[in-house]
N, C-alpha and C. Protein backbone atom coordinates (compact mmCIF):
# COMPACT_ATOMS: atom_id res chain seq x y z
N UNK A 1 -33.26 -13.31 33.83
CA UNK A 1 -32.49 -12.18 33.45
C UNK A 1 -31.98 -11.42 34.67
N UNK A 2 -31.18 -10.65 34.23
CA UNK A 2 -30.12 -10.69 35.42
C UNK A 2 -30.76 -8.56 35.93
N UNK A 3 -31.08 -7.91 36.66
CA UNK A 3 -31.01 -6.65 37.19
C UNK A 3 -29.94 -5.61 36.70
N UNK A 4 -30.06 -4.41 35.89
CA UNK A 4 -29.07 -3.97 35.70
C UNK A 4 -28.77 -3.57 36.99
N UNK A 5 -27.38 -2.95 37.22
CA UNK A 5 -27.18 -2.58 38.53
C UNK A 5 -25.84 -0.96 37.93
N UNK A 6 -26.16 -1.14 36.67
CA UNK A 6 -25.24 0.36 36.07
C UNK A 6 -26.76 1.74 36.22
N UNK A 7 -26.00 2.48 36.60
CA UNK A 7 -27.10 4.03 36.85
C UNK A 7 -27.09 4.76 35.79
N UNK A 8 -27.58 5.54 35.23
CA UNK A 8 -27.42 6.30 33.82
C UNK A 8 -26.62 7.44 34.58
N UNK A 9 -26.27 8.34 33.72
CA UNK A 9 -25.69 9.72 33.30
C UNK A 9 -26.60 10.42 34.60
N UNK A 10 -28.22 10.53 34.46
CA UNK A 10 -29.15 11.11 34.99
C UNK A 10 -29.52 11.39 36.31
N UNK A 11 -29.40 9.74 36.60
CA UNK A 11 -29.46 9.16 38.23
C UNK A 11 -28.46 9.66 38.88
N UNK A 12 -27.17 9.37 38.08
CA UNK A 12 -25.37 10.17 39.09
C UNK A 12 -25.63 11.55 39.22
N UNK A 13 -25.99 12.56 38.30
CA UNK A 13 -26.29 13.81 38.73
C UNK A 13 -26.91 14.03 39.26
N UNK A 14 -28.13 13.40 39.30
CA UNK A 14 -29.09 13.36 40.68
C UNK A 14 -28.48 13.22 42.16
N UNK A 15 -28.10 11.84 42.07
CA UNK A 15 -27.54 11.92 43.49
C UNK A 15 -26.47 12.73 43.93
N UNK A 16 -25.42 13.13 42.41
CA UNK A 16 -24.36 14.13 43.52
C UNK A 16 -25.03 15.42 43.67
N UNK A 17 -25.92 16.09 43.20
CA UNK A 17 -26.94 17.56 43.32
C UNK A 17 -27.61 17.26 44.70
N UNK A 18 -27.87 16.03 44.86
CA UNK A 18 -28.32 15.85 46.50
C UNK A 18 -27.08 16.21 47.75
N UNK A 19 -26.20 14.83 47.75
CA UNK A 19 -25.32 15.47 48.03
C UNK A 19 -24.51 16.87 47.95
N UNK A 20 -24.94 17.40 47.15
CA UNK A 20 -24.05 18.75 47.16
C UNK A 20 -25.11 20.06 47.90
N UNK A 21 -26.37 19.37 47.29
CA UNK A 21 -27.14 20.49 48.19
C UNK A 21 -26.78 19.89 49.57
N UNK A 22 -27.20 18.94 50.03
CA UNK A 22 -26.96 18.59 51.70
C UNK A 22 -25.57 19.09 52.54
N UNK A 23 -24.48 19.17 51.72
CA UNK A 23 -23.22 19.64 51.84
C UNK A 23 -23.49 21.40 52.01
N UNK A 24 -24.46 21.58 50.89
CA UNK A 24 -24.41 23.33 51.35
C UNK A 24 -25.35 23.40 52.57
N UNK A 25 -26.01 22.63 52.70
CA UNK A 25 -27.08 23.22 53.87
C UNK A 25 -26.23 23.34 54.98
N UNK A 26 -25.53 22.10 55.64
CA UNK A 26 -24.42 21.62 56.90
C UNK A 26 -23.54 23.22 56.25
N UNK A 27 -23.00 23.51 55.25
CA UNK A 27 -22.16 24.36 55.53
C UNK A 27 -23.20 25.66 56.23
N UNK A 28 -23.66 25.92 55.37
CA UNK A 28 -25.20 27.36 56.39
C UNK A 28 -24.97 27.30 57.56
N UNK A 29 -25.48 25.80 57.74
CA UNK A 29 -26.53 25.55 59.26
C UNK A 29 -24.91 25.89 60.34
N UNK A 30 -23.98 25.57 60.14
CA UNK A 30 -22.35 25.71 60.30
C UNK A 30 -22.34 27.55 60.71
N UNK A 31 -22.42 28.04 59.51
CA UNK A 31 -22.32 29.40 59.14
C UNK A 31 -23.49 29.99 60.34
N UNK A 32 -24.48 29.46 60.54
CA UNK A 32 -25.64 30.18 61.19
C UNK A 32 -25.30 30.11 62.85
N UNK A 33 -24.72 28.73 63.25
CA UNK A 33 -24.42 28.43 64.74
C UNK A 33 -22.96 29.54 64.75
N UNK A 34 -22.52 30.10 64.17
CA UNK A 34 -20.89 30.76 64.27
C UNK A 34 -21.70 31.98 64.29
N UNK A 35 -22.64 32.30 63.93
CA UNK A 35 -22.90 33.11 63.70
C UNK A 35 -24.00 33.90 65.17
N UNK A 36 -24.51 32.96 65.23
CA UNK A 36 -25.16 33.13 66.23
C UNK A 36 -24.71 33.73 68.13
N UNK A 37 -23.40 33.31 67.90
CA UNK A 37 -22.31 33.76 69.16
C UNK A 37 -22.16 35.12 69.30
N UNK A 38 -21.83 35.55 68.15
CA UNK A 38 -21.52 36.90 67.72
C UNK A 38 -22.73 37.82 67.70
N UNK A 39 -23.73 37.14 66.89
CA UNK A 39 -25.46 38.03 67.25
C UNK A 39 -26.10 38.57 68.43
N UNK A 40 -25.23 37.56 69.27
CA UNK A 40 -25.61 37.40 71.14
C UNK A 40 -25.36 38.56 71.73
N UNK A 41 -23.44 38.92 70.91
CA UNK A 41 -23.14 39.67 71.54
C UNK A 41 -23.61 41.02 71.48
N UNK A 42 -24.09 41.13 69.84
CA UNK A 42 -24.50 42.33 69.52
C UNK A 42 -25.58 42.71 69.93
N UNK A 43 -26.83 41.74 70.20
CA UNK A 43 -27.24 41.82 71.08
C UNK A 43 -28.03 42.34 72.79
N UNK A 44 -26.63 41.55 72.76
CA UNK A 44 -26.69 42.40 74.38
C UNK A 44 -26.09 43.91 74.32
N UNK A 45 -25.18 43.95 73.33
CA UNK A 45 -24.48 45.65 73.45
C UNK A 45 -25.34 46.24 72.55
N UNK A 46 -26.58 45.88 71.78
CA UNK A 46 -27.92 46.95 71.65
C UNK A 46 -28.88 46.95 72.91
N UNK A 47 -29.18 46.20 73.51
CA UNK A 47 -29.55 46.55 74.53
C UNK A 47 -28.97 47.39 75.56
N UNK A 48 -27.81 47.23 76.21
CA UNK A 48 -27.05 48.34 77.10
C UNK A 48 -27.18 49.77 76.25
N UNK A 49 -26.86 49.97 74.97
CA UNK A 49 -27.12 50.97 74.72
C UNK A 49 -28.50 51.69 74.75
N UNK A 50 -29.46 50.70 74.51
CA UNK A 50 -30.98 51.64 74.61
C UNK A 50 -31.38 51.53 76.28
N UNK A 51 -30.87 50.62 77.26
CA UNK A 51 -30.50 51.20 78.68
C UNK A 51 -29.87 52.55 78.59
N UNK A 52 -28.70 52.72 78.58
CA UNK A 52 -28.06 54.00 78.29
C UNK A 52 -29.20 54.88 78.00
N UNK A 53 -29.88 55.29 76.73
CA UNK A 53 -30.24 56.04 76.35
C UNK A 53 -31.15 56.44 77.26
N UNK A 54 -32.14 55.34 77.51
CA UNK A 54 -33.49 55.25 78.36
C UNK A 54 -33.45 56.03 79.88
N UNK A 55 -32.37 55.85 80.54
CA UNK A 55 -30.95 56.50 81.61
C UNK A 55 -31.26 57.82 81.41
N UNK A 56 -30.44 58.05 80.03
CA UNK A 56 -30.36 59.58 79.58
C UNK A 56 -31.52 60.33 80.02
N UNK A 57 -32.24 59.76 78.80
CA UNK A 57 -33.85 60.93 78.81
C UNK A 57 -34.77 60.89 80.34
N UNK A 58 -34.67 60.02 81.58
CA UNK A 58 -35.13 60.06 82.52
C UNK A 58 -34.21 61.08 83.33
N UNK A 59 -33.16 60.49 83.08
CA UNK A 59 -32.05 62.04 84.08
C UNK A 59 -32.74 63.38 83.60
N UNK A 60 -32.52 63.41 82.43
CA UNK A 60 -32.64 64.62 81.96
C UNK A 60 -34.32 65.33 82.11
N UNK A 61 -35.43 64.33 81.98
CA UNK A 61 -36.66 64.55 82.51
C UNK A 61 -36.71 65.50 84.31
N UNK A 62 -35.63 64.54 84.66
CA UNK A 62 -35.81 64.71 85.96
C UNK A 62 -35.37 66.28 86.09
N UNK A 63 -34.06 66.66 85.47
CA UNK A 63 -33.56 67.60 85.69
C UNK A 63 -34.63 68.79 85.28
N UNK A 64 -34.82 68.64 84.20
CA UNK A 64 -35.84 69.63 83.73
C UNK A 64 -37.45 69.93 84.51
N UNK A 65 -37.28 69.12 85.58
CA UNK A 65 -38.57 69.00 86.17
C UNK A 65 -38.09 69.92 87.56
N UNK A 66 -36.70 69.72 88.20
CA UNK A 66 -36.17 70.12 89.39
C UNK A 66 -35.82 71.89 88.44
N UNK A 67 -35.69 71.88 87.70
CA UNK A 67 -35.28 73.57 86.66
C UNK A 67 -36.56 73.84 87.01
N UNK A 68 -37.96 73.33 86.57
CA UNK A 68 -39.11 74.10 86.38
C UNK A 68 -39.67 74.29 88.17
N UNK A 69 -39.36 73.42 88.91
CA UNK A 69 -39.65 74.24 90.50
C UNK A 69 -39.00 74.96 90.71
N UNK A 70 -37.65 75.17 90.80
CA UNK A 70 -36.79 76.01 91.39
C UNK A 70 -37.03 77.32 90.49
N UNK A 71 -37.49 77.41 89.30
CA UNK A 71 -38.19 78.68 88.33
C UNK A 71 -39.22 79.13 89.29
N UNK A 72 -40.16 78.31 89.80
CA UNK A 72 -41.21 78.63 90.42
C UNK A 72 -41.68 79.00 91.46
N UNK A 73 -40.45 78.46 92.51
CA UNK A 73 -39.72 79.09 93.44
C UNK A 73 -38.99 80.31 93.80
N UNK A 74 -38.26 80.32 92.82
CA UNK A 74 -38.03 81.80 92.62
C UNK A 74 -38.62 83.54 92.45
N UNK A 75 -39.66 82.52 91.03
CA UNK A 75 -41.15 83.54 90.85
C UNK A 75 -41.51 83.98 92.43
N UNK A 76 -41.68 82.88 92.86
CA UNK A 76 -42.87 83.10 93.91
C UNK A 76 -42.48 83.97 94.89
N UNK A 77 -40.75 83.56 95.04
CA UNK A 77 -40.24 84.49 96.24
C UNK A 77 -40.04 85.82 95.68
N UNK A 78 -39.40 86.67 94.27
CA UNK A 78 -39.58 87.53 93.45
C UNK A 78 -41.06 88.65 93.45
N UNK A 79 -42.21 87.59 94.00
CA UNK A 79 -43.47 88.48 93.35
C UNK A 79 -43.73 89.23 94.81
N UNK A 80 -44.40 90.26 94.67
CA UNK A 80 -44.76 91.02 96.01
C UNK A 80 -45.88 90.60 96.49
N UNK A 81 -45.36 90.55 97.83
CA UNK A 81 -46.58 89.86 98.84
C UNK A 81 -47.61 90.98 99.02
N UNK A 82 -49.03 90.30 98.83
CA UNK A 82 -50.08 91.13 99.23
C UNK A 82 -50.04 91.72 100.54
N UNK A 83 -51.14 93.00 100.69
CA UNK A 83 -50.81 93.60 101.58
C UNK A 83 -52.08 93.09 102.35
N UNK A 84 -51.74 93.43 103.70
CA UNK A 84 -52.69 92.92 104.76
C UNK A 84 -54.50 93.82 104.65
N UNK A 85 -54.22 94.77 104.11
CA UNK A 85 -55.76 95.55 103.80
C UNK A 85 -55.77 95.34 102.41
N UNK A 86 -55.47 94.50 101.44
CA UNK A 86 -55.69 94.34 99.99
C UNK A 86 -57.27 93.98 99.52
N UNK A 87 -58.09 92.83 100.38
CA UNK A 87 -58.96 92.60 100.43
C UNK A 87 -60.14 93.10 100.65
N UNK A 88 -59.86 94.42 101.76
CA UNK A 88 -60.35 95.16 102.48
C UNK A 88 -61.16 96.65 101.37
N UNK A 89 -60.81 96.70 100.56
CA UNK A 89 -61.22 97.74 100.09
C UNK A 89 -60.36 98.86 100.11
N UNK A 90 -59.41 99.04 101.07
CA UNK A 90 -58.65 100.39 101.40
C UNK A 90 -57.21 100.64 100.64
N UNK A 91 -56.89 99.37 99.49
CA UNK A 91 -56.01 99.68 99.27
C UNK A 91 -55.90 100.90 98.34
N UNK A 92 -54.75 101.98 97.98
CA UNK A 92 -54.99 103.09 97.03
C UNK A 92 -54.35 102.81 95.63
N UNK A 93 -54.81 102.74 94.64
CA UNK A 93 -54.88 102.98 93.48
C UNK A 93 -53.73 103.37 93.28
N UNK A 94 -53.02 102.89 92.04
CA UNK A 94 -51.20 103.78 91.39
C UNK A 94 -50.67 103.96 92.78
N UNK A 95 -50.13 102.89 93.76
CA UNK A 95 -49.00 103.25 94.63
C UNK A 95 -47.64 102.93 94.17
N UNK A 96 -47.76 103.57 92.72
CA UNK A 96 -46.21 103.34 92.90
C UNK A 96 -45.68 105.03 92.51
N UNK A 97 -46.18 105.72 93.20
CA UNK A 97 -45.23 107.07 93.72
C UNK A 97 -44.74 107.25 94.66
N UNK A 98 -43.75 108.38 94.74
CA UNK A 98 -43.64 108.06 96.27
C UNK A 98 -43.99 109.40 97.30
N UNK A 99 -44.21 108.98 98.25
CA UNK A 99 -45.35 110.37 99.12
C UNK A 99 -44.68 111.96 98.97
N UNK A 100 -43.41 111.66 98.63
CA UNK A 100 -42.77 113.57 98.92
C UNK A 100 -42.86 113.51 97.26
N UNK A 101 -42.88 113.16 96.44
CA UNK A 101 -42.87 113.40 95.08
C UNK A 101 -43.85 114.60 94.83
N UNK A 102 -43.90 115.61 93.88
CA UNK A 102 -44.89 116.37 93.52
C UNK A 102 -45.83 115.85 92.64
N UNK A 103 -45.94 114.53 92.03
CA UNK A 103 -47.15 113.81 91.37
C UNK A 103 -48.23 113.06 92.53
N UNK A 104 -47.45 113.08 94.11
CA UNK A 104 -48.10 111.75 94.86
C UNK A 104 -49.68 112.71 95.30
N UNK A 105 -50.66 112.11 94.95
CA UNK A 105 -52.24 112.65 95.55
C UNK A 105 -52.04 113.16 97.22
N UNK A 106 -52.38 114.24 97.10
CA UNK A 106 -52.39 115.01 98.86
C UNK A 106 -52.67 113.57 99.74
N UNK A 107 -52.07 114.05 100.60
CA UNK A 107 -52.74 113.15 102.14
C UNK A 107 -53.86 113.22 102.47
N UNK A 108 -54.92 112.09 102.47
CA UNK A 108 -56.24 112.29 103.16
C UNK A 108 -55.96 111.99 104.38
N UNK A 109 -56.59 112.45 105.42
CA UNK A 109 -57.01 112.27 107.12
C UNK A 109 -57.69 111.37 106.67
N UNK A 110 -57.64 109.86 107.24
CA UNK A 110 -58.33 108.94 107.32
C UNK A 110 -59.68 108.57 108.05
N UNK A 111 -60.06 109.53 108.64
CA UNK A 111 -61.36 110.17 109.50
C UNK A 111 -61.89 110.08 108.15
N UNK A 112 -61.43 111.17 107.25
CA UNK A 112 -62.45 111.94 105.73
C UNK A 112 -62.59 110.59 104.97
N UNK A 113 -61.58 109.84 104.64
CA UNK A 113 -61.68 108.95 103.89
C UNK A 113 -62.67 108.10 103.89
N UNK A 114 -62.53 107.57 105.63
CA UNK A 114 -63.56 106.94 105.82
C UNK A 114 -65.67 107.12 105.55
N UNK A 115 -65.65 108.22 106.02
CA UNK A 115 -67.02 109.08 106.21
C UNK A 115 -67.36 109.31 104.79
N UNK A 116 -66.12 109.28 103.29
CA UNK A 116 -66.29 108.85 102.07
C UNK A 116 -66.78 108.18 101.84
N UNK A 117 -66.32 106.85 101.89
CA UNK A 117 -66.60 105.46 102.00
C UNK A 117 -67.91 105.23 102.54
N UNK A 118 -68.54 105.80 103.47
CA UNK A 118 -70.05 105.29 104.20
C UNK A 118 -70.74 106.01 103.37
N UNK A 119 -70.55 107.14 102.83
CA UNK A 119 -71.57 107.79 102.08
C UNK A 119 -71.59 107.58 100.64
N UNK A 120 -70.90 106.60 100.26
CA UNK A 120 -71.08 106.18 98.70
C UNK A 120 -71.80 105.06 99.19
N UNK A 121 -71.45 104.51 100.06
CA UNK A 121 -72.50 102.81 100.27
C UNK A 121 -73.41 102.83 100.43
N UNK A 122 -73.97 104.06 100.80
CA UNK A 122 -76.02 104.71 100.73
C UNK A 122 -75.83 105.50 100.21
């Protein structure tokens, strides 16, 4: 007896559903390499931009760092320099009058002041 060699109804849809899937994949895999050129580019121009940004916030770190010395600098030159007897004990209390004013405390002779001073320390 002889081999049929006719395919049913079943088998032909089979094989063209193969073929047709294999046809869509090559089209994808097609679609994915075209695609992929373009991804590259985008890519690289997301990266330059988060360079950029990264740029930004370090400038601007920096700047804000050169603002906060030169603040501090300023302070420093702004504040009044201590006085050379500050340490000493002799400085006077509320100097901010001024000596001819009628609020400023009489003039002590610094003789009296002193001979003050020794006799509170015993």
């Amino acid at each position: 007896m002889a081999k049929k060699t006719v395919k049913s109804a079943e088998e032909l849809a089979a094989e063209a559903s193969k073929l047709e899937m294999q046809a869509k994949r090559d089209e994808i895999t097609a679609y994915y390499k075209d695609s992929i050129k373009h991804l590259k580019v985008q890519q690289e121009y997301e990266a330059l931009l988060k360079d950029i940004e990264t740029s930004r916030a370090e400038r601007i770190q920096a700047q804000t760092f050169i603002a906060n010395a030169m603040a501090q600098q300023q302070a420093a030159q702004q504040a009044p320099a201590p006085t050379a007897d500050a340490g000493s004990g002799n400085a006077v209390a509320g100097t901010d009058w001024e000596a001819s004013s009628d609020k400023a405390p009489p003039a002590v002779d610094p003789a009296f002041a002193d001979a003050a001073r020794k006799l509170k320390t015993t």
